[in-house]
Every structure is written in structure tokens, then in C-alpha cells.
N, C-alpha and C. Protein backbone atom coordinates (compact mmCIF):
# COMPACT_ATOMS: atom_id res chain seq x y z
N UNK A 1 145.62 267.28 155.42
CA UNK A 1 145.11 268.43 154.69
C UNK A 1 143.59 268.36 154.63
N UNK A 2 143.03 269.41 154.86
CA UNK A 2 141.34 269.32 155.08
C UNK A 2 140.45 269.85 153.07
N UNK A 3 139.92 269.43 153.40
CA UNK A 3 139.00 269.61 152.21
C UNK A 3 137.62 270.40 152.51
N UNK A 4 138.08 271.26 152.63
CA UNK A 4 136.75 272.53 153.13
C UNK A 4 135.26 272.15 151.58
N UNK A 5 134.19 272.47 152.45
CA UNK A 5 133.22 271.60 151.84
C UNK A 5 132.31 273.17 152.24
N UNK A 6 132.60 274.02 152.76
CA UNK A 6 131.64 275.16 153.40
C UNK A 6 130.05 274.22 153.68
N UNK A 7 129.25 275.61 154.19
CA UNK A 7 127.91 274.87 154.68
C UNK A 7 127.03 273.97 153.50
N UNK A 8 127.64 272.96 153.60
CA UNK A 8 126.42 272.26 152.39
C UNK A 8 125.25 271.60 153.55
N UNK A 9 124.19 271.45 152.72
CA UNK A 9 123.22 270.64 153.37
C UNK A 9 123.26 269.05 153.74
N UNK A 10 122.70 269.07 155.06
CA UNK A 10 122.61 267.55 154.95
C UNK A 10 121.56 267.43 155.69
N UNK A 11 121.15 265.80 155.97
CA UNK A 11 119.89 265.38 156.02
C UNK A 11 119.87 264.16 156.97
N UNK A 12 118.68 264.57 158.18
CA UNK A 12 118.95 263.02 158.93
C UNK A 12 117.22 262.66 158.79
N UNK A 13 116.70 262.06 159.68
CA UNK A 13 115.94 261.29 159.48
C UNK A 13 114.96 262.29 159.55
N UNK A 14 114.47 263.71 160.93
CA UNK A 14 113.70 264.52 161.19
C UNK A 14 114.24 265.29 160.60
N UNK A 15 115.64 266.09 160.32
CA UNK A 15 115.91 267.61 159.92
C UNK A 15 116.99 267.79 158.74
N UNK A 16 116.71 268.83 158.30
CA UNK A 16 117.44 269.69 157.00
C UNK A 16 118.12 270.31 157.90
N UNK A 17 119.38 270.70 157.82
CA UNK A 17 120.78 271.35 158.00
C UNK A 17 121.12 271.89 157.25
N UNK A 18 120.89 273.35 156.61
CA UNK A 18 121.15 273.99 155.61
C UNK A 18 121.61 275.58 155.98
N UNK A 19 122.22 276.13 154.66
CA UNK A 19 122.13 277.56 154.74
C UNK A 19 121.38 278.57 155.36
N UNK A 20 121.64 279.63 156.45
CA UNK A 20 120.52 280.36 156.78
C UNK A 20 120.22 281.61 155.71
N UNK A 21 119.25 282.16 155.37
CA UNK A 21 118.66 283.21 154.58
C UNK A 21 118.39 284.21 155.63
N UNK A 22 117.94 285.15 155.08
CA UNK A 22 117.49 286.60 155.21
C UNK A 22 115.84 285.87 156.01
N UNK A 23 114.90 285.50 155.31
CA UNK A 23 113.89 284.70 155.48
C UNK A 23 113.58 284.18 156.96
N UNK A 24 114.93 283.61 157.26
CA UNK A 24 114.86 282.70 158.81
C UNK A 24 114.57 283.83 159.92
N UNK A 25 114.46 285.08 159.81
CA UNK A 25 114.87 285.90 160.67
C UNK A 25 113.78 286.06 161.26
N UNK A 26 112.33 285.83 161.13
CA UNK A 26 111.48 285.71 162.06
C UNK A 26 111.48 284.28 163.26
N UNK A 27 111.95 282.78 162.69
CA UNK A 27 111.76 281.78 162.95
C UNK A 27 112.82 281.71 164.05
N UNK A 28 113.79 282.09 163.98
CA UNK A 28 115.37 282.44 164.51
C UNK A 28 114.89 283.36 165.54
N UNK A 29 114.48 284.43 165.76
CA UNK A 29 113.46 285.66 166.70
C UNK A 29 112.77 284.99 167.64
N UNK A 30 112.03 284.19 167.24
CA UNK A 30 110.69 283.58 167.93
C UNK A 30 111.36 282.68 168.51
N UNK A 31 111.98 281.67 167.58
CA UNK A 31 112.57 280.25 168.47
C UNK A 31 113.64 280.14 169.60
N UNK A 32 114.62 281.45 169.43
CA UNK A 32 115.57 280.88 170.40
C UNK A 32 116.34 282.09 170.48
N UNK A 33 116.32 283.09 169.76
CA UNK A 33 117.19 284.16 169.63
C UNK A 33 116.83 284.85 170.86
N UNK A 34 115.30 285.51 171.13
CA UNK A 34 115.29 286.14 171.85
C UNK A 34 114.47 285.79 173.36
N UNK A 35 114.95 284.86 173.76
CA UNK A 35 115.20 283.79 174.96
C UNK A 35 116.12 283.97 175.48
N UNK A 36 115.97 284.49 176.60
CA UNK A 36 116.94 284.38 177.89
C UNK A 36 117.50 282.89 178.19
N UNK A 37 116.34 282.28 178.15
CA UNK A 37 116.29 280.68 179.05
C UNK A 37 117.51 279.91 178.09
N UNK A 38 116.82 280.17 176.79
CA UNK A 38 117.65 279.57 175.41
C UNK A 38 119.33 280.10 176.17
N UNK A 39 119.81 281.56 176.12
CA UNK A 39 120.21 281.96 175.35
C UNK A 39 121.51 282.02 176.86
N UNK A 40 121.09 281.61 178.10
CA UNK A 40 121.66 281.70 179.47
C UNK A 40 123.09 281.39 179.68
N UNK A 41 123.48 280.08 179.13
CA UNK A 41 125.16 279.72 179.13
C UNK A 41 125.73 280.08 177.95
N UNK A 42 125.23 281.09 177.21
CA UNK A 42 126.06 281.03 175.58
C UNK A 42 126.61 282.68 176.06
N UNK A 43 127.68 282.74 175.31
CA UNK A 43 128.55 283.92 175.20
C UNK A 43 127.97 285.26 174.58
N UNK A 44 126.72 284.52 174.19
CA UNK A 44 125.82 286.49 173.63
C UNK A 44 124.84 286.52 174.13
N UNK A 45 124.15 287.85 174.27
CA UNK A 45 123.00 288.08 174.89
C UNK A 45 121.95 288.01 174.07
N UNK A 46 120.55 287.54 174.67
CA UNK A 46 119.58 287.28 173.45
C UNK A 46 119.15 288.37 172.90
N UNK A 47 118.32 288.32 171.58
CA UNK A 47 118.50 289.51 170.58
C UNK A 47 116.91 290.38 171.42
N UNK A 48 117.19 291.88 171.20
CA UNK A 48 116.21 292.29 171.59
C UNK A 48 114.91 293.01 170.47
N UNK A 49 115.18 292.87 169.36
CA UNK A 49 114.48 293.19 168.22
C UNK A 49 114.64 291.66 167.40
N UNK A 50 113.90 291.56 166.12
CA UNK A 50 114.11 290.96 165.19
C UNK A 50 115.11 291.57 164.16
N UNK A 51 115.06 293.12 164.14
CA UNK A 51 116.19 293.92 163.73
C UNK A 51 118.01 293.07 164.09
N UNK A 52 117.82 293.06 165.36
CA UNK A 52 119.32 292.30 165.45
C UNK A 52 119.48 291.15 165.03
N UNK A 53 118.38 290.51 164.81
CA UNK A 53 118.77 288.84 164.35
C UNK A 53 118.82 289.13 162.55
N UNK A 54 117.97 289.73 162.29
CA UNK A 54 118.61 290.31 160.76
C UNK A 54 119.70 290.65 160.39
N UNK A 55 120.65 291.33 161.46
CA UNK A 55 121.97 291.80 161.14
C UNK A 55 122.84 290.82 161.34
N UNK A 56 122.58 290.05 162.27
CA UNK A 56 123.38 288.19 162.63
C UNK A 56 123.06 287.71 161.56
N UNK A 57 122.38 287.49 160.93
CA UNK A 57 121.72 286.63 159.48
C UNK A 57 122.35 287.43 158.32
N UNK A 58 122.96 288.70 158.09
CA UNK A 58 123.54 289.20 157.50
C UNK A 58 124.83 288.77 157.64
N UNK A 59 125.69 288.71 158.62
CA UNK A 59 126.78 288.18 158.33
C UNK A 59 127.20 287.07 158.35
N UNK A 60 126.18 286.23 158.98
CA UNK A 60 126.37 284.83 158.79
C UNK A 60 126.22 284.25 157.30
N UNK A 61 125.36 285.05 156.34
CA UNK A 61 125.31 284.73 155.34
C UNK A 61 126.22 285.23 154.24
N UNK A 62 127.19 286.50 154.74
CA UNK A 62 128.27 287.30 154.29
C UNK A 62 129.31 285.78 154.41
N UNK A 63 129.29 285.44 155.27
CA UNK A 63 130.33 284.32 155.87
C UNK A 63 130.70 282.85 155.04
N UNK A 64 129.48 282.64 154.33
CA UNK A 64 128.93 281.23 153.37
C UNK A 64 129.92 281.50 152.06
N UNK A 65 130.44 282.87 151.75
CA UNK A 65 131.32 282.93 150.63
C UNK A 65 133.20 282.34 150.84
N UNK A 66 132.96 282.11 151.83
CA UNK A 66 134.16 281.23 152.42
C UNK A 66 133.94 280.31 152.63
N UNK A 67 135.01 278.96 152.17
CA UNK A 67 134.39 277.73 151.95
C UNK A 67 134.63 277.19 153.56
N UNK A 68 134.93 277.90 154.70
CA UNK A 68 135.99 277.22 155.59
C UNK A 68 134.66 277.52 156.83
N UNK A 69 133.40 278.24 156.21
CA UNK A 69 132.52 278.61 157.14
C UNK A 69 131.23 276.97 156.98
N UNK A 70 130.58 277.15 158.31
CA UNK A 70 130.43 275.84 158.69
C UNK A 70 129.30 276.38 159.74
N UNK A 71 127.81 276.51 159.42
CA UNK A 71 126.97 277.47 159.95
C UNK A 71 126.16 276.56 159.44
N UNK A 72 124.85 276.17 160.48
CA UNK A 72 123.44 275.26 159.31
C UNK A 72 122.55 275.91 160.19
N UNK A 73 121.11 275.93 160.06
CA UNK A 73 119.95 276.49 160.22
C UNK A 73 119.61 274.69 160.46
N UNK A 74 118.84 274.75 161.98
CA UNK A 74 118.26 273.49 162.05
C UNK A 74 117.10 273.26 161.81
N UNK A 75 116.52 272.99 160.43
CA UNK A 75 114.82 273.24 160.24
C UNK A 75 114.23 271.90 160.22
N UNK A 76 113.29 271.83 161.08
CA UNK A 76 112.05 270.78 161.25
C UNK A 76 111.83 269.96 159.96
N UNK A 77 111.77 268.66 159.58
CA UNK A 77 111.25 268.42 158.24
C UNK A 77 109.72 268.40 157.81
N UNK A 78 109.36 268.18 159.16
CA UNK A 78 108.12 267.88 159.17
C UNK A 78 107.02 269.14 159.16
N UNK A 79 107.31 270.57 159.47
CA UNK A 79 106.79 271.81 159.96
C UNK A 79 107.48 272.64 158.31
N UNK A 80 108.89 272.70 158.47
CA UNK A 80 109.76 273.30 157.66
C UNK A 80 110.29 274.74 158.32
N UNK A 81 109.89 275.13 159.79
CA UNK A 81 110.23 275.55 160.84
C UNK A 81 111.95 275.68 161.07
N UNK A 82 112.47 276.31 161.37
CA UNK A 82 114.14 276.82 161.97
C UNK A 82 113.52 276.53 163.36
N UNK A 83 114.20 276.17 163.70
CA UNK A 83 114.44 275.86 165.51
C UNK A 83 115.63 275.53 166.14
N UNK A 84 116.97 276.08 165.18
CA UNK A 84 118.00 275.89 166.42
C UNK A 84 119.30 276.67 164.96
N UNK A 85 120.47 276.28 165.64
CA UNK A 85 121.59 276.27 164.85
C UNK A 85 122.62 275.24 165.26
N UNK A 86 123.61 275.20 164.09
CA UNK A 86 124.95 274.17 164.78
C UNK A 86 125.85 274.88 164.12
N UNK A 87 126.74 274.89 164.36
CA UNK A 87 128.37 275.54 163.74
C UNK A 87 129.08 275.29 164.11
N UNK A 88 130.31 275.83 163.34
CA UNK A 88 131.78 274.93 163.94
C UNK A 88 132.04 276.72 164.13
N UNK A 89 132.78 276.74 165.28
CA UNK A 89 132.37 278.50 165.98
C UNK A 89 134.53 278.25 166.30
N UNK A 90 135.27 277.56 166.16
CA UNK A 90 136.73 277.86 166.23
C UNK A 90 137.09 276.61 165.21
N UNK A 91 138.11 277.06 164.52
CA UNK A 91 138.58 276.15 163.33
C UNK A 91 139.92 276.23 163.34
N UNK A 92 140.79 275.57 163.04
CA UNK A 92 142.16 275.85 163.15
C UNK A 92 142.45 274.53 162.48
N UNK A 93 142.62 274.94 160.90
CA UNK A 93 142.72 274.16 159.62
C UNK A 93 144.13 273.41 159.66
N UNK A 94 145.44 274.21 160.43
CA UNK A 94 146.74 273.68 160.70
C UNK A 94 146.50 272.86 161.57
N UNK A 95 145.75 272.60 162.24
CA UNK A 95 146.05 270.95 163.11
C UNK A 95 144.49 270.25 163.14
N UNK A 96 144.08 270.82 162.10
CA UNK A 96 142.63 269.74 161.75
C UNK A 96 141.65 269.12 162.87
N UNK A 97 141.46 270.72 163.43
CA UNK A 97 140.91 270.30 164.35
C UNK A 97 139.56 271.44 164.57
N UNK A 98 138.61 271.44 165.35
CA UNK A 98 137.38 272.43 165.04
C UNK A 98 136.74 272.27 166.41
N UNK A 99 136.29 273.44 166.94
CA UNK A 99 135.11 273.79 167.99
C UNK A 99 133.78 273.88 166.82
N UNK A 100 132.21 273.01 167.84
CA UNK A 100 131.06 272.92 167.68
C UNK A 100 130.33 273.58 168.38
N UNK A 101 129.72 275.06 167.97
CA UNK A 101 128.59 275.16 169.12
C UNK A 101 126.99 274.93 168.87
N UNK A 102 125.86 274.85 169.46
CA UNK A 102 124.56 274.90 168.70
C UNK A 102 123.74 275.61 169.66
N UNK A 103 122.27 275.63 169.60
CA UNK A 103 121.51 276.74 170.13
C UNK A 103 120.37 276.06 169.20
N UNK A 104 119.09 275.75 170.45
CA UNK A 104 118.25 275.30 169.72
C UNK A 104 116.68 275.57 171.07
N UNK A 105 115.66 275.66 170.33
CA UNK A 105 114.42 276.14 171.14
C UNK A 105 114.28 275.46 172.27
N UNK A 106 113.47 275.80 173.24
CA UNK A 106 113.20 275.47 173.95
C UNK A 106 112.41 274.39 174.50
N UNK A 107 111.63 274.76 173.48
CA UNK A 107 110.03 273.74 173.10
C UNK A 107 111.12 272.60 172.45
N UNK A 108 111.74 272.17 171.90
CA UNK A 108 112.83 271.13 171.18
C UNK A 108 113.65 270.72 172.26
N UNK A 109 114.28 271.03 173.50
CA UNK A 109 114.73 270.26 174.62
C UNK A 109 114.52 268.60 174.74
N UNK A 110 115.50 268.19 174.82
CA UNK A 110 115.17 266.70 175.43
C UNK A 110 114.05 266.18 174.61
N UNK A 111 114.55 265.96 173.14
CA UNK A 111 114.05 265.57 172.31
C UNK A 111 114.66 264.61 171.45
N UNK A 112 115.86 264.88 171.57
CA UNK A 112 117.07 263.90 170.75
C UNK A 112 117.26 265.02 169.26
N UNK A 113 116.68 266.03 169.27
CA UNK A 113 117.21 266.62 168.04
C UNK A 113 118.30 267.59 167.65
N UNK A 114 119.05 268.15 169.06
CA UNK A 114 119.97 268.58 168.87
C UNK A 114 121.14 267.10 168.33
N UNK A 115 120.87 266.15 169.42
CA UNK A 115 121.59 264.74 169.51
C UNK A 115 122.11 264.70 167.63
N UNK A 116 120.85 264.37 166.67
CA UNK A 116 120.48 264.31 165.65
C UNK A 116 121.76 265.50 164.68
N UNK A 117 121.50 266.54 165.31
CA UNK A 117 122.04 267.58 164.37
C UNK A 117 123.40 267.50 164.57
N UNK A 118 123.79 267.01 165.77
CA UNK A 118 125.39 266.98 166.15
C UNK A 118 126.00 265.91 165.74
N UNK A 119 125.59 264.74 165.90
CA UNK A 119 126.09 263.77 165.26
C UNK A 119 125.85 263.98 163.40
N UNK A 120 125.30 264.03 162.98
CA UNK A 120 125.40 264.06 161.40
C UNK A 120 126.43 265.30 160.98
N UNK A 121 126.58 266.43 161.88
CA UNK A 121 127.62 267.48 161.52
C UNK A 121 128.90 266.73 162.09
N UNK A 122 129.08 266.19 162.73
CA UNK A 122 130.51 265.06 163.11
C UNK A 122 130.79 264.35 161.97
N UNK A 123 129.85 263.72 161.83
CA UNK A 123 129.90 262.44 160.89
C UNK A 123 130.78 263.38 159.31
N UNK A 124 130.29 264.19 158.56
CA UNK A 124 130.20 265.36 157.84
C UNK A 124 131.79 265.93 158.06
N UNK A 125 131.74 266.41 159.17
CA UNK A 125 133.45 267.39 159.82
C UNK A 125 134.46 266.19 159.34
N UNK A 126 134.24 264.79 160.03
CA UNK A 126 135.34 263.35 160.12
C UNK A 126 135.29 262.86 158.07
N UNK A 127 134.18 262.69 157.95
CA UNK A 127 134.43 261.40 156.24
C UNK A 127 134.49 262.98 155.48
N UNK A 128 133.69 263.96 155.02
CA UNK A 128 133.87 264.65 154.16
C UNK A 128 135.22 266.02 154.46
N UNK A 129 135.50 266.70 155.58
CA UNK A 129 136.14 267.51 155.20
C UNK A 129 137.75 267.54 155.79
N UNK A 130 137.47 265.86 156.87
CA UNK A 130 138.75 265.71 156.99
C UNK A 130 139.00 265.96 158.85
N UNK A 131 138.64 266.61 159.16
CA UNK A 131 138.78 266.69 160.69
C UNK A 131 139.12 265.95 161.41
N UNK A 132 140.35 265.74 161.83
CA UNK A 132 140.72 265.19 162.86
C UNK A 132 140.18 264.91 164.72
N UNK A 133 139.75 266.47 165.14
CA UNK A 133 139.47 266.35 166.24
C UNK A 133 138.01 267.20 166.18
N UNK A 134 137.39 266.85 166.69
CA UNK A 134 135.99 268.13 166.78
C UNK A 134 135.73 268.38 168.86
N UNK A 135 135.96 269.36 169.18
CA UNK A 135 135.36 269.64 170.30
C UNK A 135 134.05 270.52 170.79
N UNK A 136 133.52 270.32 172.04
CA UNK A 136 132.71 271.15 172.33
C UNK A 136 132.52 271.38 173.70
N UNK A 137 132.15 272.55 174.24
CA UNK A 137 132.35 272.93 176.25
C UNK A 137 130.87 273.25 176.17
N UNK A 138 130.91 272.93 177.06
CA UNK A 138 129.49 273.82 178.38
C UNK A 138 129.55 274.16 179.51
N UNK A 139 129.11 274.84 179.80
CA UNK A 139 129.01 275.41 181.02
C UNK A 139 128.15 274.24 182.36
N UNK A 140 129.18 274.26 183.34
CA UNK A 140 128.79 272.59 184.10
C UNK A 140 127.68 273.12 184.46
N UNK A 141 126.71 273.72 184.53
CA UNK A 141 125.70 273.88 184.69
C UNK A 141 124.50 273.87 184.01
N UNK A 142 124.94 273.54 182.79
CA UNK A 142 124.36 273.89 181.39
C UNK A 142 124.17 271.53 181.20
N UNK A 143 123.52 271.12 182.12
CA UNK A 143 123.78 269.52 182.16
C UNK A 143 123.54 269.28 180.80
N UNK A 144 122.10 269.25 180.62
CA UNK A 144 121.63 268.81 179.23
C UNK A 144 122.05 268.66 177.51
N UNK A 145 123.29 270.42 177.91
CA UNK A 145 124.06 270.37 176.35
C UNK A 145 125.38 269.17 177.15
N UNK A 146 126.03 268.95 178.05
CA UNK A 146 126.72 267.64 178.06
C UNK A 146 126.59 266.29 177.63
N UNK A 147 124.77 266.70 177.85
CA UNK A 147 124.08 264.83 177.50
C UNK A 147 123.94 264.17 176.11
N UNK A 148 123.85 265.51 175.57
CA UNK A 148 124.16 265.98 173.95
C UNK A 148 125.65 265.33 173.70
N UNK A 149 126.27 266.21 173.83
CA UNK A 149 127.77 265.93 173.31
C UNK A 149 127.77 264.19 173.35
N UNK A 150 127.72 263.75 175.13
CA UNK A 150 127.95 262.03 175.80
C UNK A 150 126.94 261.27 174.30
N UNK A 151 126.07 261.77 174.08
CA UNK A 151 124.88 261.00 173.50
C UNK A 151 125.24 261.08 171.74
N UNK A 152 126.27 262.21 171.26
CA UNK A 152 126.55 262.19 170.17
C UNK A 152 128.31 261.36 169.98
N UNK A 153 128.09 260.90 171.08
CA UNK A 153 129.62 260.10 170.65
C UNK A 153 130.85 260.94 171.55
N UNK A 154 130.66 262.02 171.53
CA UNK A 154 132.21 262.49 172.18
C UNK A 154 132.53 262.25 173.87
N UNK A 155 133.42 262.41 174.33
CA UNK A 155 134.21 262.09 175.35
C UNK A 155 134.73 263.29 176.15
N UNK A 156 134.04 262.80 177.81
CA UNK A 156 134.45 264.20 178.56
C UNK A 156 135.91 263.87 178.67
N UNK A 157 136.74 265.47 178.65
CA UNK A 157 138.00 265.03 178.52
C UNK A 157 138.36 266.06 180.06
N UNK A 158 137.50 266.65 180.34
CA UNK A 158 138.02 267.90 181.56
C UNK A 158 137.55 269.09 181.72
N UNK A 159 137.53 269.91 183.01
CA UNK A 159 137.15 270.90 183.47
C UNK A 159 137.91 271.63 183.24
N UNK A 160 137.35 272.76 182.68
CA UNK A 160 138.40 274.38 182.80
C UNK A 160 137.62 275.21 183.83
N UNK A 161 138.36 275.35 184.59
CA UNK A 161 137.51 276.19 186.05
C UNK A 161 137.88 277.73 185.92
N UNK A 162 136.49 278.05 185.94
CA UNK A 162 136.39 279.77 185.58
C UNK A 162 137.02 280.32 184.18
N UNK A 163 136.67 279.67 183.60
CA UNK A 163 136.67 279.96 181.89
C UNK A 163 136.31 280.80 181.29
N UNK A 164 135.29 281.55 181.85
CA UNK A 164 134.11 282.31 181.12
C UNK A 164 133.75 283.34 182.11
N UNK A 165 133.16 284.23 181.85
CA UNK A 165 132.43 285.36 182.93
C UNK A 165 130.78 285.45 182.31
N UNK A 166 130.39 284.44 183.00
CA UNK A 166 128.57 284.67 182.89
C UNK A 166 128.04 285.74 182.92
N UNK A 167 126.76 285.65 182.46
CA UNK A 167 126.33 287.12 182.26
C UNK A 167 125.46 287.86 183.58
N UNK A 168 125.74 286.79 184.63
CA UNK A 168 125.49 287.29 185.56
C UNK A 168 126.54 288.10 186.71
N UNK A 169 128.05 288.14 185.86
CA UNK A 169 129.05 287.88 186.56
C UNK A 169 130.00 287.20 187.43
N UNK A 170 129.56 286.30 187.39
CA UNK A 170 129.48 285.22 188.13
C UNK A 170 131.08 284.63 187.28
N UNK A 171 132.13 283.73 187.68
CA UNK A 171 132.98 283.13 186.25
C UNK A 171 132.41 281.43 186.30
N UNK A 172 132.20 281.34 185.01
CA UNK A 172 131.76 279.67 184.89
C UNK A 172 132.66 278.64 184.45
N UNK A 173 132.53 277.48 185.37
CA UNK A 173 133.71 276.52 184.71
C UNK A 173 132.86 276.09 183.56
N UNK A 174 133.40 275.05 182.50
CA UNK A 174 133.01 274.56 181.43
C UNK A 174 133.42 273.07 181.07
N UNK A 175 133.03 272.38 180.80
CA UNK A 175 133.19 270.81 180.97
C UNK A 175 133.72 270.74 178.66
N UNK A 176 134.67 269.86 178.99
CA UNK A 176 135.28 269.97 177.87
C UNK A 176 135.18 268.22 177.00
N UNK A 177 134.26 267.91 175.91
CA UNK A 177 134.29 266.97 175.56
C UNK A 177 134.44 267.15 173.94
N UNK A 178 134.88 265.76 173.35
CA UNK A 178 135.68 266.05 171.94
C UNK A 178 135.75 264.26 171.33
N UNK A 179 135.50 264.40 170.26
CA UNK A 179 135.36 263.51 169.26
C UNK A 179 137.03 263.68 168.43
N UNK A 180 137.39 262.34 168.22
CA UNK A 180 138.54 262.13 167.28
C UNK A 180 137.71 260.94 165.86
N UNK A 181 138.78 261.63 165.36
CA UNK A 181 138.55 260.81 163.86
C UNK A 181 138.76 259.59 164.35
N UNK A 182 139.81 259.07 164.64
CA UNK A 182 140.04 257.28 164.90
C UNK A 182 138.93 256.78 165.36
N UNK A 183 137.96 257.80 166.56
CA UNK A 183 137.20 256.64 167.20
C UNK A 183 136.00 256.72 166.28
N UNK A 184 135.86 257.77 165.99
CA UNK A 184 134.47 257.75 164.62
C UNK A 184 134.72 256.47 163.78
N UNK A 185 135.93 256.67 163.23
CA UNK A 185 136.08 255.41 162.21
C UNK A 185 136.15 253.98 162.55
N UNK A 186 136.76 254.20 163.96
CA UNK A 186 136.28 252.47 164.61
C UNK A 186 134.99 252.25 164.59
N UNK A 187 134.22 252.91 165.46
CA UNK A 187 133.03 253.23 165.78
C UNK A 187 132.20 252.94 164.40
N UNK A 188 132.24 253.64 163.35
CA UNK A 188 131.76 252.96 162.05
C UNK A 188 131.91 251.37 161.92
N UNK A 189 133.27 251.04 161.76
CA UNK A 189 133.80 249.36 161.89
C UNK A 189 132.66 248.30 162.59
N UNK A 190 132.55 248.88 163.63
CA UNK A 190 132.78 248.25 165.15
C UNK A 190 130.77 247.55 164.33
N UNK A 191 129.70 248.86 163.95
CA UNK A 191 128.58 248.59 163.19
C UNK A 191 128.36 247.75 162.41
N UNK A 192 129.40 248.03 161.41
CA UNK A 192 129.30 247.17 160.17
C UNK A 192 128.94 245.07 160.24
């Protein structure tokens, strides 16, 4: 049985993981929203106003009144800057298990801070709300969000070939890796 905790904040060494506001909607615009480059293997197209990222920030924040929603704003500690997101984007509370997606600037690449934001939202999904399995795909072309996942602990488990229809039309396979509770909790052990 899961213990829904909705988006609370948490905290790693560089970043706050918190609620998004009305507020973020310039930082969210500028950083990554309306980027092609950002925005290339993900399932939406980048925003073409700041108008649309206002209306995404509207329901994402409509969404926070449900405890089962799981949405953070990745802000800089050091700036106090938004520069990405993480969420749990498929949930399926009957077998305790959750999809992760994130989206983060450009200028922030190959930095270790998505690394950062994914592992502490694992850590978070496994001891506080109970999660059994957490997964996440990319697009095999998309290397760097793989190195992420490999680098936050989870495990490639397989290819789904032609999964998706890119936005070039094109169909994209997607590389499928996933974190279990057992090995988190060994994995804790294994430290101690």
C-alpha cells in the first residue's frame, strides 16, 4: 500500500525540488520550454509564447491538490533559478509502481544535475511513499538522458522498437531502464 506524500520539497546538495508557481513561468520559457534542442525526444512540442507555459503551470499547479501528483521545479540553490523539471508522468498505485520523466536546460547538460534530481526523487518514490518499481525510457538516440538513468542507479532492462512517432515522423525506439525497491535498499546496506 503506497503512502502518497504529493509534491513535497526536497533537497540535495546543489538543488531545491519544489512546487512550481505561477512565478516560474518566465524561468521555465527561457530555460527549456521553448527549446527545440531541449525539447527534441520528449512527447510535446516546445512552447511558443510564455502564454503557453503559463497555461502548463496552471494545471500543473491545479494538479498539487491531489496527493498522488509528483511534479518538482528544479531550482538552482545557488542562483535560485528553475532550470529543469522531474515528475513521475505514469503512476499505477495498484502495483506500486511509477514512470519518471525530467526536462532540464541546456546550459545544465552534463553536469550531474539532472543525475542529482533523479536520484533524490528515487530515493523519496522507494523510503517515503512506498514504490516498488520506478521506471524511465528514452529515446536511443536521446544517449545522455540514458547516462542519467545508468548514473542514477537504474538498470537497462530493453528496447521497445518504434514506440513513439517523433516529431519528425520518423517512429523512435526507446531504451527502457527501472529501479526496484530491493536494490535501492540493498544498495543503502551495501554503504552503510
Amino acid at each position: 500500500m503506497l503512502q502518497h506524500k504529493g509534491t513535497v520539497t526536497l533537497e540535495t546538495h546543489r538543488l531545491i525540488l519544489r512546487r512550481f508557481t505561477l512565478e516560474d513561468a518566465e524561468d521555465m520559457f527561457s530555460n527549456w520550454a521553448n527549446d527545440s534542442e531541449v525539447t527534441k525526444y520528449l512527447t510535446w512540442w516546445p512552447h511558443d509564447s510564455i502564454d503557453t507555459t503559463r497555461e502548463v503551470l496552471s494545471i500543473w499547479i491545479n494538479e498539487y491538490s491531489n496527493n498522488t501528483a509528483y511534479n518538482w521545479a528544479i531550482e538552482l540553490k545557488e542562483t535560485g533559478q528553475i532550470i529543469g523539471s522531474i515528475s513521475v508522468v505514469d503512476l499505477c498505485s495498484k502495483d506500486c509502481r511509477c514512470e519518471i520523466g525530467y526536462c532540464i536546460s541546456k546550459v545544465y547538460w552534463n553536469k550531474g544535475i539532472t543525475t542529482e534530481a533523479l536520484k533524490e526523487v528515487i530515493g523519496f518514490l522507494f523510503s517515503q511513499v512506498g514504490i516498488n518499481r520506478i521506471q524511465a525510457k528514452h529515446d536511443v538516440l536521446n544517449i545522455g538522458s540514458g547516462k542519467v538513468m545508468q548514473k542514477a542507479g537504474m538498470k537497462y532492462e530493453g528496447t521497445f522498437r518504434q514506440f513513439y512517432v517523433r516529431k519528425d515522423g520518423s517512429f523512435g525506439d526507446v531504451n527502457m531502464y527501472a529501479a526496484l525497491q530491493e536494490d535501492y535498499t540493498l544498495d543503502k546496506l551495501e554503504r552503510k
